[in-house]
Structures are given as C-alpha cells and as structure tokens.
Protein backbone atom coordinates (compact mmCIF):
# COMPACT_ATOMS: atom_id res chain seq x y z
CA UNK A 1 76.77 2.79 100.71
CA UNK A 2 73.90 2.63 98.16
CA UNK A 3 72.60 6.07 99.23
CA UNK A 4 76.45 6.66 98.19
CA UNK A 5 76.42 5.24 95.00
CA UNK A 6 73.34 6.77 93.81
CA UNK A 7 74.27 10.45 94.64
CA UNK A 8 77.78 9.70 92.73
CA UNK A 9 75.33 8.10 89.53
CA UNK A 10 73.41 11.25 89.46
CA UNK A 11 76.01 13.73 90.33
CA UNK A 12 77.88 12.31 87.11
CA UNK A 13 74.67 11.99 85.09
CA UNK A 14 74.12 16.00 85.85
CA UNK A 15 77.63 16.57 84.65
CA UNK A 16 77.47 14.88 81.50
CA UNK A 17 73.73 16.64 80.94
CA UNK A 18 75.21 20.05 81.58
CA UNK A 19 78.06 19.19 79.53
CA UNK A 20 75.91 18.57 76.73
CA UNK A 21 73.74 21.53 77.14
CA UNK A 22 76.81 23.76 77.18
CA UNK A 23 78.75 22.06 74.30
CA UNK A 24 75.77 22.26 72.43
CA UNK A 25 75.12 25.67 73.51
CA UNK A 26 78.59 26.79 72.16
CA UNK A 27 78.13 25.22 69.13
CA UNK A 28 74.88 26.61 67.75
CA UNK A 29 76.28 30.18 69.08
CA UNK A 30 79.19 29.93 66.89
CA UNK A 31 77.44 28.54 64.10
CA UNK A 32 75.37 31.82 64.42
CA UNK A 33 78.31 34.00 64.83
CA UNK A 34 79.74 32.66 61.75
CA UNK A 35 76.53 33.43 59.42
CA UNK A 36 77.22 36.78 60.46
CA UNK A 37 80.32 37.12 58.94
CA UNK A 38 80.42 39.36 55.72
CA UNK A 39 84.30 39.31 55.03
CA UNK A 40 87.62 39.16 57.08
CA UNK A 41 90.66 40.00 56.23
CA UNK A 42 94.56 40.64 57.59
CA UNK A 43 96.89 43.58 57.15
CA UNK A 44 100.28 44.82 58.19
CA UNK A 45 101.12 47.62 60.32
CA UNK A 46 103.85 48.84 62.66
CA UNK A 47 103.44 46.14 65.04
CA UNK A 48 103.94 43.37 62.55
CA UNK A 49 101.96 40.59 60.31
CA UNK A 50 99.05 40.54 60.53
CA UNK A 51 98.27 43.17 63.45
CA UNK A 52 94.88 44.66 62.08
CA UNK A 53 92.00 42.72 61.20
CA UNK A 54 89.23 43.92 59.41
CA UNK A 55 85.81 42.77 60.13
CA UNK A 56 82.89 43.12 58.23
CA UNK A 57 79.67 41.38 59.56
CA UNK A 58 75.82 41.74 60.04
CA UNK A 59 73.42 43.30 63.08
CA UNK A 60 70.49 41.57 62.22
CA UNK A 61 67.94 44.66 61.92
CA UNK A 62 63.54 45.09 61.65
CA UNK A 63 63.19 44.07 57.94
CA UNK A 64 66.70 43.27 57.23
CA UNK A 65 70.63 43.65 58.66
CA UNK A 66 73.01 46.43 59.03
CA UNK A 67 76.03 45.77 58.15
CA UNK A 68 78.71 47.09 60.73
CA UNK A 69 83.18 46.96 60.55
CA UNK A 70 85.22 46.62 63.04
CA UNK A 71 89.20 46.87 62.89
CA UNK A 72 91.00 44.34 65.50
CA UNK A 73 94.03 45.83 66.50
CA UNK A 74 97.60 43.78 68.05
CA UNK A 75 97.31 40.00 68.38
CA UNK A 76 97.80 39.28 72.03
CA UNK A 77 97.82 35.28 72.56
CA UNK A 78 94.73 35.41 70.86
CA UNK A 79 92.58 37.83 72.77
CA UNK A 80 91.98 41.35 71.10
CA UNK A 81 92.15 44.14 73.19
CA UNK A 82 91.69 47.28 71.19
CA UNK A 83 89.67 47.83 68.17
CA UNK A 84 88.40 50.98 66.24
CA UNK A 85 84.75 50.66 65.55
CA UNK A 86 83.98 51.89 62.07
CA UNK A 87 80.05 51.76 62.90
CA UNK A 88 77.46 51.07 60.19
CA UNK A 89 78.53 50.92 56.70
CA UNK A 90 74.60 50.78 55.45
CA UNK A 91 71.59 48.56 55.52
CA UNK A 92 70.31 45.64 53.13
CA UNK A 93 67.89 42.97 53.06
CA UNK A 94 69.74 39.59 52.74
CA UNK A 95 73.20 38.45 53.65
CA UNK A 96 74.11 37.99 49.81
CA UNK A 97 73.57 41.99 49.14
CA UNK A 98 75.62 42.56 52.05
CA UNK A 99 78.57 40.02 50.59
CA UNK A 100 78.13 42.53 46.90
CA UNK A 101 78.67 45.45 48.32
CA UNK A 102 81.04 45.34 51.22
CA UNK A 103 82.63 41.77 50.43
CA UNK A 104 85.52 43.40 49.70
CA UNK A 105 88.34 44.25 51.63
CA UNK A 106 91.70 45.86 50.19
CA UNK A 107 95.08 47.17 52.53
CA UNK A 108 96.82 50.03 51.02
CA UNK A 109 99.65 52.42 51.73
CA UNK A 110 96.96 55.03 52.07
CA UNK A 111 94.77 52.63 54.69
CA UNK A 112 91.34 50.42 54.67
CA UNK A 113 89.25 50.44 51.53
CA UNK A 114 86.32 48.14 52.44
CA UNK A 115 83.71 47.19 49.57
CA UNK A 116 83.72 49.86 45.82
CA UNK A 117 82.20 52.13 44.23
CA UNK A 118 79.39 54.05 46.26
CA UNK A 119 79.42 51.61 48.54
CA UNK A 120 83.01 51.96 49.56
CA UNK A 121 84.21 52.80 53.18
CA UNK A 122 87.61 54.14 53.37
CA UNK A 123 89.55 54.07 56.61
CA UNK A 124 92.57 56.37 56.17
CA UNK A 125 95.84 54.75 57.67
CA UNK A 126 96.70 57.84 59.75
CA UNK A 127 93.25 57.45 61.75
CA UNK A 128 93.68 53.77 61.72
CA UNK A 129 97.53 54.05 63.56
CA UNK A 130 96.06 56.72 65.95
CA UNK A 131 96.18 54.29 68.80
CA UNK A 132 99.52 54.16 69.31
C-alpha cells in the first residue's frame, strides 16, 4: 500500500511539473508571437464581416527583421484555413521602423493598401477574391 501511495505522489507531482513546463511554455511562445506583430486589421468581403484579415508581422532576420503580410481568409470556428501570402514587404532594423512604414493598414473598394508612400503594398481586390 505504501509502494502504492508513493507511485500515486509522484505520478501527480510529474503531472503538475509537466503542467507547469507546458503552461509556461505556451506562455513565453505567445508572448513572443505577439512582439512580432506589426499591425492587424479586419475587412469585409463576399463571405461576410470580417472574413479577411490582414497581417503584418516580423521574421526576425541577420542584422535586423523582414517584415512579411499575410491575408487570413473565412473565419471557420476560429481556425484559418486559407490565406494568400503576400511575402516580404522589405527589411528594417528595429520593430519601431517596421510599425512607420507598414503600420498601416486601409480596406478599399479597390482592395489592400498596407503602409504609404514608397513603402506601400497594394493588394488589388480582384487577386485578393481569387480563391473563390
């Protein structure tokens, strides 16, 4: 019965351990995830509210980041599917000169304008509705 008892004690010990790695784990991934994050923003389509997201973040890169977009397309209980992968938008040295240049994100009737002036990326709405 001791023998017993002491498995169960360090059986449930382990548990809470590798709980605490792994909820710990999580957190410091997310936390990293969301440093990444440049700007985010929601626009309309056919399918609704809401059914593109545009996603600007940062690759961290040898002496600096590229910064990358990403469109999330349809909102299926949470899980995204499809995307369209706009690739890299250009390179800089902090996170702050990222924020300047491609910070900003505008939906129009003629598609995705992301950032201005010579740094804008334009994402026509024709090419973005192509996956239907």
């Amino acid at each position: 019965m001791k023998r017993f008892a002491l498995l169960l004690v360090v059986a449930l010990v382990s548990l809470l351990v590798g709980f605490g790695v792994g909820w710990t784990t999580t957190q410091l991934h997310s936390a990293v995830q969301l440093q990444r994050v440049v700007a985010m923003s929601w626009g309309d389509g056919w399918g609704g509210l809401a059914f593109y997201g545009a996603h600007v973040f940062l690759e961290p890169q040898a002496g600096g980041y590229s910064v990358r977009a990403r469109v999330y397309i349809g909102r299926n209980d949470g899980c995204f599917t499809y995307f369209h992968d706009c690739g890299e938008l250009g390179r800089v040295q902090t996170d702050t000169e990222a924020v300047a240049r491609w910070g900003r994100i505008e939906w129009r009737e003629d598609g995705l304008h992301i950032g201005a002036g010579t740094n804008h990326f334009f994402l026509p709405r024709a090419r973005l509705e192509r996956h239907r």
